[in-house]
PDB file of N, CA and C in Angstrom:
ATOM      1  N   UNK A   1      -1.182   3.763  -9.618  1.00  0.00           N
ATOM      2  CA  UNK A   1      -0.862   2.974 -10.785  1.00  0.00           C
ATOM      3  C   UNK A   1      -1.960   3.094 -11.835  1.00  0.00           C
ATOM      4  N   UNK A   2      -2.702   3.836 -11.470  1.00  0.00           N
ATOM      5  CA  UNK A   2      -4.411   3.660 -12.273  1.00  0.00           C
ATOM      6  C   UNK A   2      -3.758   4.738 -13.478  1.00  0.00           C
ATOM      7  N   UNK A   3      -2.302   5.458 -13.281  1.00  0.00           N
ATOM      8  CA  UNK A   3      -2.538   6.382 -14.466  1.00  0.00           C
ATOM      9  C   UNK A   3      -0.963   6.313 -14.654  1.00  0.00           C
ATOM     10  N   UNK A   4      -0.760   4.836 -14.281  1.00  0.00           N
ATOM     11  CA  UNK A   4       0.247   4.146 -15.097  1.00  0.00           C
ATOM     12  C   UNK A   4       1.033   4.719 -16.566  1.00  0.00           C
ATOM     13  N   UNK A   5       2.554   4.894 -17.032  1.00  0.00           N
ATOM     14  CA  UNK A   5       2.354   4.885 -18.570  1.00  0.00           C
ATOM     15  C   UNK A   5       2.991   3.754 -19.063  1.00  0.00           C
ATOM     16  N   UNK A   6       3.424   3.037 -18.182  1.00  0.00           N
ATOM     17  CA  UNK A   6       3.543   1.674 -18.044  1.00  0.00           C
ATOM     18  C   UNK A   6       2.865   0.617 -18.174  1.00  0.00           C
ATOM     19  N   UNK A   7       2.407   0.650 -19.388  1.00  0.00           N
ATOM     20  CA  UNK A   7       0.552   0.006 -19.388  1.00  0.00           C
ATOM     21  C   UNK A   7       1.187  -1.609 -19.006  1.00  0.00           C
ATOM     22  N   UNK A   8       2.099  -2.315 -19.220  1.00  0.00           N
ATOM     23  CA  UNK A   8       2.552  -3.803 -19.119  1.00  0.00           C
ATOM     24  C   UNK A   8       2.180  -4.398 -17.762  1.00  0.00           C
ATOM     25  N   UNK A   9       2.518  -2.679 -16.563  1.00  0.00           N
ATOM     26  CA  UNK A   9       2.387  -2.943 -15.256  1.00  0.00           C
ATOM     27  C   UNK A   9       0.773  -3.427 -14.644  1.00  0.00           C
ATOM     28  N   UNK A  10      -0.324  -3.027 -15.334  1.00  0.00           N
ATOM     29  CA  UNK A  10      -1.512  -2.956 -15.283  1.00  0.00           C
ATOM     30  C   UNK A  10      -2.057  -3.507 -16.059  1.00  0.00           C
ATOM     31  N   UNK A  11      -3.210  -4.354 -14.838  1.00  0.00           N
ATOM     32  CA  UNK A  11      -4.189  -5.973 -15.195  1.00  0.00           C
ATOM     33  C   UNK A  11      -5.192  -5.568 -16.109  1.00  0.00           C
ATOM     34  N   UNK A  12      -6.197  -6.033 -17.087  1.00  0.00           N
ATOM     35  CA  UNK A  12      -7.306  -5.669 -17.179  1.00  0.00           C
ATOM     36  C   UNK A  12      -8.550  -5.860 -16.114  1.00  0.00           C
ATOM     37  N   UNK A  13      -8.019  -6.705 -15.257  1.00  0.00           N
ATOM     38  CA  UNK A  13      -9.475  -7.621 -14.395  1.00  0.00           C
ATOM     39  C   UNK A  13      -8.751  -7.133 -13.263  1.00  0.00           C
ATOM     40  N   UNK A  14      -8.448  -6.535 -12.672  1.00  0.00           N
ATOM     41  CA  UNK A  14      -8.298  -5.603 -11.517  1.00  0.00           C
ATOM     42  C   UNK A  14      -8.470  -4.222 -10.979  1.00  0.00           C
ATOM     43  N   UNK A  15      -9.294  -3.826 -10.081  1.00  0.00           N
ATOM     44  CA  UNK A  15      -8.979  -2.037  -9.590  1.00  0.00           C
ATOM     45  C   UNK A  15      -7.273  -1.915  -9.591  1.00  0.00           C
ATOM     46  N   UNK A  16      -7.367  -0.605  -9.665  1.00  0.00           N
ATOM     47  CA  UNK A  16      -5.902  -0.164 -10.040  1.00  0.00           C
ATOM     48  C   UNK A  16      -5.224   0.093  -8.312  1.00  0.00           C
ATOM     49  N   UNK A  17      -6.052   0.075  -7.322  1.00  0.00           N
ATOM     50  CA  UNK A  17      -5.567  -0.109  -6.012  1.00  0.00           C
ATOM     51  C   UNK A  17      -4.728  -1.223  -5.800  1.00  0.00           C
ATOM     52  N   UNK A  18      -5.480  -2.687  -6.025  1.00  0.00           N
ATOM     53  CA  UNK A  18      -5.191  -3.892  -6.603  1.00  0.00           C
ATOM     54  C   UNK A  18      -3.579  -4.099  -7.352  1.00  0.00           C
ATOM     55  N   UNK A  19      -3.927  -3.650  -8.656  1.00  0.00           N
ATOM     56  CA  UNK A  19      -2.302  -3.127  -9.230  1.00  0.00           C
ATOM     57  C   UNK A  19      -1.534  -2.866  -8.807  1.00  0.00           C
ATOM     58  N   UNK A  20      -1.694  -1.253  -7.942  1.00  0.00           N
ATOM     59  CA  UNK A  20      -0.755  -0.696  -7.150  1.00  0.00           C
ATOM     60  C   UNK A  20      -0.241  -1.545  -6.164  1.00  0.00           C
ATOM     61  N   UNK A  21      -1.077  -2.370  -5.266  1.00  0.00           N
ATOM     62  CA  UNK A  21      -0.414  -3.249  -4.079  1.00  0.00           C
ATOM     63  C   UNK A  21       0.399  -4.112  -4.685  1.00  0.00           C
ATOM     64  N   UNK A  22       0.300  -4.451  -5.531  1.00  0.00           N
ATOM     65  CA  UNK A  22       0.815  -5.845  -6.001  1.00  0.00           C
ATOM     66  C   UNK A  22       2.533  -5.682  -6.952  1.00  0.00           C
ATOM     67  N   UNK A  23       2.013  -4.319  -7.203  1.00  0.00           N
ATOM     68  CA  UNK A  23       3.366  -4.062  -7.780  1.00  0.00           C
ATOM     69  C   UNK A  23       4.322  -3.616  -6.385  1.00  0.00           C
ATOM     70  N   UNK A  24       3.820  -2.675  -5.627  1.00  0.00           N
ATOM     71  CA  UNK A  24       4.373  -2.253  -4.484  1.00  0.00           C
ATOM     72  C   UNK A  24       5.224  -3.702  -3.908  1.00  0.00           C
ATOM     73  N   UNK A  25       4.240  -4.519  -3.701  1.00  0.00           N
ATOM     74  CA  UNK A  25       4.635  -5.826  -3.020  1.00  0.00           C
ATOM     75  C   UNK A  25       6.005  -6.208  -3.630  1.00  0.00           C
ATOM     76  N   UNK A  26       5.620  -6.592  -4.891  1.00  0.00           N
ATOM     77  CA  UNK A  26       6.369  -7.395  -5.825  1.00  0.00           C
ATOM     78  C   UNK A  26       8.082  -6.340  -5.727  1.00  0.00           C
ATOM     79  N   UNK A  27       7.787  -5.093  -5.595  1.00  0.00           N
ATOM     80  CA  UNK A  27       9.202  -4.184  -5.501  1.00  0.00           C
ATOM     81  C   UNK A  27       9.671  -4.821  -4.239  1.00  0.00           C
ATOM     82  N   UNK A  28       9.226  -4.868  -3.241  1.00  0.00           N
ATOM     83  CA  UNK A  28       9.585  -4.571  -1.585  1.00  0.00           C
ATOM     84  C   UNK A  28       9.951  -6.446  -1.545  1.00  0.00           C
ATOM     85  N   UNK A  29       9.534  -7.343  -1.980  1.00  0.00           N
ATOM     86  CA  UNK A  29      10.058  -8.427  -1.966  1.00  0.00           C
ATOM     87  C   UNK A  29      11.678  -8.611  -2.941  1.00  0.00           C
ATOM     88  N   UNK A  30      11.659  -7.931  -4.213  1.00  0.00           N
ATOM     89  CA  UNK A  30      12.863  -7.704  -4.818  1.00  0.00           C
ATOM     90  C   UNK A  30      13.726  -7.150  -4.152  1.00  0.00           C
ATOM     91  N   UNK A  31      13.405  -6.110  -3.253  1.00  0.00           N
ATOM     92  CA  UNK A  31      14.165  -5.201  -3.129  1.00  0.00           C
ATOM     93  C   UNK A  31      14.698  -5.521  -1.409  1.00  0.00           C
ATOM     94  N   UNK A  32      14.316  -6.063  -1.036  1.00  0.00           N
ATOM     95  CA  UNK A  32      14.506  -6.006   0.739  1.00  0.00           C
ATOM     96  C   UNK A  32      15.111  -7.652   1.327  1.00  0.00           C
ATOM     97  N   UNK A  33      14.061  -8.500   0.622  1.00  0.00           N
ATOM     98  CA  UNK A  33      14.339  -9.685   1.383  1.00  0.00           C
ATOM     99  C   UNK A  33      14.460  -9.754   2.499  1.00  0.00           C
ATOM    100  N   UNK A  34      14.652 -10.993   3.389  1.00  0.00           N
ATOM    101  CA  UNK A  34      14.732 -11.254   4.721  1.00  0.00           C
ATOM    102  C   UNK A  34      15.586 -11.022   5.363  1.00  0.00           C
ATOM    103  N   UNK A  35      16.990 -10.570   4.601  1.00  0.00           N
ATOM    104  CA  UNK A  35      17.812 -10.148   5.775  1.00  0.00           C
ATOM    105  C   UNK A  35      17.820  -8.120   5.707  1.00  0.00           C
ATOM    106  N   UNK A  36      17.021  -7.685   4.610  1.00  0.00           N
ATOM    107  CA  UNK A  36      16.550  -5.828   4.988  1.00  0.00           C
ATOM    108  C   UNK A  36      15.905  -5.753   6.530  1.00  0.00           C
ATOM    109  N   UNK A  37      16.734  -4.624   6.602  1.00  0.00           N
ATOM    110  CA  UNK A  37      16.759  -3.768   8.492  1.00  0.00           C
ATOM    111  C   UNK A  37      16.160  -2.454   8.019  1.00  0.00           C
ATOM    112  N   UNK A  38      15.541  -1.652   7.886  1.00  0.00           N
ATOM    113  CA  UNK A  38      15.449  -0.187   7.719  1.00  0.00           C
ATOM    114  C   UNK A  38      16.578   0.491   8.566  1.00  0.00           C
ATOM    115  N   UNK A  39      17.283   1.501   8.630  1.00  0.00           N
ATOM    116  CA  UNK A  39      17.697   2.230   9.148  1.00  0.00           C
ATOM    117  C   UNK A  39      17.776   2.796  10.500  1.00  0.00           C
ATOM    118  N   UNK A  40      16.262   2.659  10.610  1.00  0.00           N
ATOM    119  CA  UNK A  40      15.396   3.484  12.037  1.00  0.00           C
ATOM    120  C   UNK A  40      15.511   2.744  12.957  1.00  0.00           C
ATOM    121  N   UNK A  41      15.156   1.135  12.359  1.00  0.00           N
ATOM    122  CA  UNK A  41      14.782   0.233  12.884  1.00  0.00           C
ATOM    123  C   UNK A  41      15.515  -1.242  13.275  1.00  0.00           C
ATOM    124  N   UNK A  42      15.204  -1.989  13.586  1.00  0.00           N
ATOM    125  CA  UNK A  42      15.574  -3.594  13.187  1.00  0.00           C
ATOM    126  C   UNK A  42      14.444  -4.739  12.884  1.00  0.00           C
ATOM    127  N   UNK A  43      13.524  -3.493  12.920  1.00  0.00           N
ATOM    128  CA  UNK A  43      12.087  -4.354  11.968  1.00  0.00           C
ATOM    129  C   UNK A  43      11.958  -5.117  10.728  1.00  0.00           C
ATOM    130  N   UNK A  44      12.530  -6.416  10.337  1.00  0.00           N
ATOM    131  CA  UNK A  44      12.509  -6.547   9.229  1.00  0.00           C
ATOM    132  C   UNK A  44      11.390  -6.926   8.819  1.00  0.00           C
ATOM    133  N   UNK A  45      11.641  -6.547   6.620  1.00  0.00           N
ATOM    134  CA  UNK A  45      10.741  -6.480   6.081  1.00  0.00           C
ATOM    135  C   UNK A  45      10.217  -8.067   5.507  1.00  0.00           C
ATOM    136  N   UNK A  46       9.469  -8.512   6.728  1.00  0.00           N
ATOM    137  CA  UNK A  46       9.359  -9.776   6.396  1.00  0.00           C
ATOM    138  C   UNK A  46       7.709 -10.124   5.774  1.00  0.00           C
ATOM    139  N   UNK A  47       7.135 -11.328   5.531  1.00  0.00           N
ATOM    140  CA  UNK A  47       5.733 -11.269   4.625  1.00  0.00           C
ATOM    141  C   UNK A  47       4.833 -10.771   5.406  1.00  0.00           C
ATOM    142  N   UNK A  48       4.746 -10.768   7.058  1.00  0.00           N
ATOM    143  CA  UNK A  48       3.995  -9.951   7.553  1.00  0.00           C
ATOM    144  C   UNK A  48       3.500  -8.260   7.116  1.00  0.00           C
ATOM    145  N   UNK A  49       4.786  -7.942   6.870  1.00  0.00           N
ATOM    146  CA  UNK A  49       5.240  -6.531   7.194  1.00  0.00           C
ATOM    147  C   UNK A  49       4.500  -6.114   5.543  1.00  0.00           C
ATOM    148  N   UNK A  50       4.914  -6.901   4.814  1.00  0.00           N
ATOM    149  CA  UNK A  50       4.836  -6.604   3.131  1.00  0.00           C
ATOM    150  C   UNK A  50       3.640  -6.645   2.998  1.00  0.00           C
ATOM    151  N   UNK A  51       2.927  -7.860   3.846  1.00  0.00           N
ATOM    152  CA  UNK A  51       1.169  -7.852   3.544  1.00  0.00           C
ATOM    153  C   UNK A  51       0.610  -6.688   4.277  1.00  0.00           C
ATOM    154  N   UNK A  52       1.252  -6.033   5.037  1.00  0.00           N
ATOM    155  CA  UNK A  52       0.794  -5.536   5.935  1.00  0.00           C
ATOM    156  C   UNK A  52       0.547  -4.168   4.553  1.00  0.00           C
ATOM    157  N   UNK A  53       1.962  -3.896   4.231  1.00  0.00           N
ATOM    158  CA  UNK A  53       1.790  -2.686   3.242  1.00  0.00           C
ATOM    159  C   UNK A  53       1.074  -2.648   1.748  1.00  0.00           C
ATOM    160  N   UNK A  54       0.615  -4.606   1.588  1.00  0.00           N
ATOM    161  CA  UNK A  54      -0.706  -4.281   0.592  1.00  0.00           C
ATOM    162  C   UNK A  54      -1.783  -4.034   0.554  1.00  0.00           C
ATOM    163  N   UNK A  55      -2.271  -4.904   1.957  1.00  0.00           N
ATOM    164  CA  UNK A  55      -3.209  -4.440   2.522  1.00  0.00           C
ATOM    165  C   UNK A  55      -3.947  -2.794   2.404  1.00  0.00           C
ATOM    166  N   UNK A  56      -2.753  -1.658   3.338  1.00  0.00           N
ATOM    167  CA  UNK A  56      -2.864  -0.236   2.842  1.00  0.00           C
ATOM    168  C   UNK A  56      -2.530   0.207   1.633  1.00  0.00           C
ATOM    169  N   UNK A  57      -2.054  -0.139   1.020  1.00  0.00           N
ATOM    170  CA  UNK A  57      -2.184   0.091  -0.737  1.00  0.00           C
ATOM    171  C   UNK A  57      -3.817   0.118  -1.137  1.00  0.00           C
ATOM    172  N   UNK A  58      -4.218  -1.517  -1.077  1.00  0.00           N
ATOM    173  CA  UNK A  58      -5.193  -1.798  -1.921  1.00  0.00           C
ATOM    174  C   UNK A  58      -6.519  -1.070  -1.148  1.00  0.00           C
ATOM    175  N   UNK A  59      -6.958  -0.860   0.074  1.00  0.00           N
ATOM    176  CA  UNK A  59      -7.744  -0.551   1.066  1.00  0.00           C
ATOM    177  C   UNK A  59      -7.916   0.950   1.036  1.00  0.00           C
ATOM    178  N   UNK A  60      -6.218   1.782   0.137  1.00  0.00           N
ATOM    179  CA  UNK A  60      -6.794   3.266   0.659  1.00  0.00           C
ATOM    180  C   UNK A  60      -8.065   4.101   0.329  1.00  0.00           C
ATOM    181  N   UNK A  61      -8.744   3.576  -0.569  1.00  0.00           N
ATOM    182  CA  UNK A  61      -9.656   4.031  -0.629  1.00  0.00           C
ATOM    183  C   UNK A  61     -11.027   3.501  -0.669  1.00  0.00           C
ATOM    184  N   UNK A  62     -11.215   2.554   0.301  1.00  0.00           N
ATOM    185  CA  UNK A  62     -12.268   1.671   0.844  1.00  0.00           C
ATOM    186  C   UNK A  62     -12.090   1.979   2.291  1.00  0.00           C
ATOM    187  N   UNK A  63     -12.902   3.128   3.127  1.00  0.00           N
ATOM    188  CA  UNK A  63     -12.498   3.448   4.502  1.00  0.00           C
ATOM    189  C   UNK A  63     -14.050   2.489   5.257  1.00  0.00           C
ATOM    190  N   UNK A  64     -15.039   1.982   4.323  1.00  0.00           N
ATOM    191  CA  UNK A  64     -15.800   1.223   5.108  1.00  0.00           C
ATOM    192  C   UNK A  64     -15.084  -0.130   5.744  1.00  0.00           C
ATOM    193  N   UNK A  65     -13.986  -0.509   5.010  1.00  0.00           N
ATOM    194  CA  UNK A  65     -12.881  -1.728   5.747  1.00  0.00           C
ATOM    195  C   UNK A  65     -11.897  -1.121   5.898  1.00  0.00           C
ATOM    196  N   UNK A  66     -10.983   0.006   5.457  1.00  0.00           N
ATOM    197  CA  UNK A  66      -9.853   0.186   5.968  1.00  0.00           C
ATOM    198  C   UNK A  66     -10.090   0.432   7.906  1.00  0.00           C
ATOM    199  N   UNK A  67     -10.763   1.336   8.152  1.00  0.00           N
ATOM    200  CA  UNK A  67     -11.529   1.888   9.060  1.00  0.00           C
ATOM    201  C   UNK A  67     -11.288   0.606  10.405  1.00  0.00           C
ATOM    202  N   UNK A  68     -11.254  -0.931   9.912  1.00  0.00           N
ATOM    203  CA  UNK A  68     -11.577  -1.977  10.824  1.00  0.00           C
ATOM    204  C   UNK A  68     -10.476  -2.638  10.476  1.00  0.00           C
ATOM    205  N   UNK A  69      -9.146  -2.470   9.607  1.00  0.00           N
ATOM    206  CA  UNK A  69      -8.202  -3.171   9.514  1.00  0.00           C
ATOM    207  C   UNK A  69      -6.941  -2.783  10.332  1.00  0.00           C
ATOM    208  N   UNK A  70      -5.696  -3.241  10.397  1.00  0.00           N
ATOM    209  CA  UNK A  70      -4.317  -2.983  10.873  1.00  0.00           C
ATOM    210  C   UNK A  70      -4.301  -1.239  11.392  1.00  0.00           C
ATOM    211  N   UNK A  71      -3.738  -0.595  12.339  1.00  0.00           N
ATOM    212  CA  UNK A  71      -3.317   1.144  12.520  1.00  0.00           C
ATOM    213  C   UNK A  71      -2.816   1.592  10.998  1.00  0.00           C
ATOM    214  N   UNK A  72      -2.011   0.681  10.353  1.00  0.00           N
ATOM    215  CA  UNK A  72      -1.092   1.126   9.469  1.00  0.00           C
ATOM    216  C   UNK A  72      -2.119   1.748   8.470  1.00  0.00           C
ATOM    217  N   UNK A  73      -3.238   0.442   8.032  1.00  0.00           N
ATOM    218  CA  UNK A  73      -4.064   0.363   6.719  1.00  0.00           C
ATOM    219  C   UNK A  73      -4.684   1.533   7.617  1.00  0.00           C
ATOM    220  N   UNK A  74      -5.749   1.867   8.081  1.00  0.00           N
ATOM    221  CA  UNK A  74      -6.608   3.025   8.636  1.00  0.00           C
ATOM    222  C   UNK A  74      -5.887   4.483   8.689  1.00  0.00           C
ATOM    223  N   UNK A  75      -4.727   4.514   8.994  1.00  0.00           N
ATOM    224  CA  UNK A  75      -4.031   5.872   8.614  1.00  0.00           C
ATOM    225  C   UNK A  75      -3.980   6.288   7.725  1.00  0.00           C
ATOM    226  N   UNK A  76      -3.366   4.891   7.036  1.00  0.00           N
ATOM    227  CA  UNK A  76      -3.007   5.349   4.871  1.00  0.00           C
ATOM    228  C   UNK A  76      -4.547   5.661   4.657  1.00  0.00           C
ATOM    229  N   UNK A  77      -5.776   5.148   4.661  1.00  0.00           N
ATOM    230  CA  UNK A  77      -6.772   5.606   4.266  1.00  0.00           C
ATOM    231  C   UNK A  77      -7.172   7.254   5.123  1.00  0.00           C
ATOM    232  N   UNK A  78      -7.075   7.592   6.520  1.00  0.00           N
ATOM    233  CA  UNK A  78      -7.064   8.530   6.646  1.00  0.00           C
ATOM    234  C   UNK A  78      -6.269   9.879   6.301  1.00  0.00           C
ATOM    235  N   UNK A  79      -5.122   9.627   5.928  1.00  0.00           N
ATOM    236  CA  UNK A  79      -3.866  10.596   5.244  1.00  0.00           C
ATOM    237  C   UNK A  79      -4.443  10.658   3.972  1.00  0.00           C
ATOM    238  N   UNK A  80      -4.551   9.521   3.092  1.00  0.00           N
ATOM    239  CA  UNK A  80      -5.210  10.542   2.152  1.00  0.00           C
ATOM    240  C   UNK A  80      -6.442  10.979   1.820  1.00  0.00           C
ATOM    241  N   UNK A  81      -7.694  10.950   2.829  1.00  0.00           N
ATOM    242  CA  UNK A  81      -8.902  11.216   3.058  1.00  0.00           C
ATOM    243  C   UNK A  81      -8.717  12.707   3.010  1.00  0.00           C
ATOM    244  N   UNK A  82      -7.448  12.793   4.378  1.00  0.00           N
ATOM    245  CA  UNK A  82      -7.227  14.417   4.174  1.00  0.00           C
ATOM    246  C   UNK A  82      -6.531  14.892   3.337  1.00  0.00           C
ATOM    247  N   UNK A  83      -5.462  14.224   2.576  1.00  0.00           N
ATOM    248  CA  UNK A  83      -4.983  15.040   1.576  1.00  0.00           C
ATOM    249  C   UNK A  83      -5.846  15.546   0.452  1.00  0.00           C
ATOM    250  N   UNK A  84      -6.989  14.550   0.305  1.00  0.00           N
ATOM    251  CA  UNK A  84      -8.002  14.728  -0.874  1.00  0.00           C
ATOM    252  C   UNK A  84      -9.210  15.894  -0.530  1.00  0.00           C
ATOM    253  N   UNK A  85      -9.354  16.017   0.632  1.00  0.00           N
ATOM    254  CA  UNK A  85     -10.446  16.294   0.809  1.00  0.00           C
ATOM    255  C   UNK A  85      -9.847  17.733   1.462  1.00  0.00           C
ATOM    256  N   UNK A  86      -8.485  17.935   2.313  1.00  0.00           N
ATOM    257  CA  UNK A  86      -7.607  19.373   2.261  1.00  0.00           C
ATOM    258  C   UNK A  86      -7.949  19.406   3.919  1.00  0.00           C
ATOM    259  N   UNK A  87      -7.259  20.348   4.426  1.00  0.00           N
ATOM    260  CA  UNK A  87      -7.473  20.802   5.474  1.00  0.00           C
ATOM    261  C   UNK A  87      -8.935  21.846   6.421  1.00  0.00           C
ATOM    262  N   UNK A  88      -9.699  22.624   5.473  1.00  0.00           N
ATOM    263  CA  UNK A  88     -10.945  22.765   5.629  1.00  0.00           C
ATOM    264  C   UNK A  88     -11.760  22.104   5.664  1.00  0.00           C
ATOM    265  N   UNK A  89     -12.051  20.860   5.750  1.00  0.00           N
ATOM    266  CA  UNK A  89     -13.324  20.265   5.334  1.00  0.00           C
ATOM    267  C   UNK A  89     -13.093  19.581   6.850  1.00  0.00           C
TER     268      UNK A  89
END
């Protein structure tokens, strides 16, 4: 969200990680509510689940705490550790 062209979507007094979770959130609560099932699953997307996915939003690129939070948050920070950093390194 940091390169937003949606400038309305984006705070001045926030990291844009921050932004990103919050908008993410704010979709997945519009969009799912308490009675959304995924497909795969019968996991619903309840405030656990949603905090769970701001959490890894806002965290992906803080691996000194992602590192010690939820499997979910520590992956999203490791997936794109390697996407950024590529497969050689």
């Amino acid at each position: 969200m940091g390169w937003a062209a949606t400038k309305e979507l984006l705070s001045q007094d926030k990291r844009f990680e921050v932004d990103g979770a919050n908008i993410a959130t704010s979709f997945l609560k519009g969009h799912t509510g308490s009675e959304y099932q995924d497909n795969e699953t019968t996991e619903v997307w309840g405030p656990a689940r949603i905090q769970r996915a701001w959490d890894a939003i806002a965290l992906h690129e803080t691996p000194s705490i992602a590192q010690h939070a939820a499997a979910e948050v520590a992956l999203t920070n490791l997936g794109i550790t390697a996407d950024l950093l590529g497969p050689k390194s």
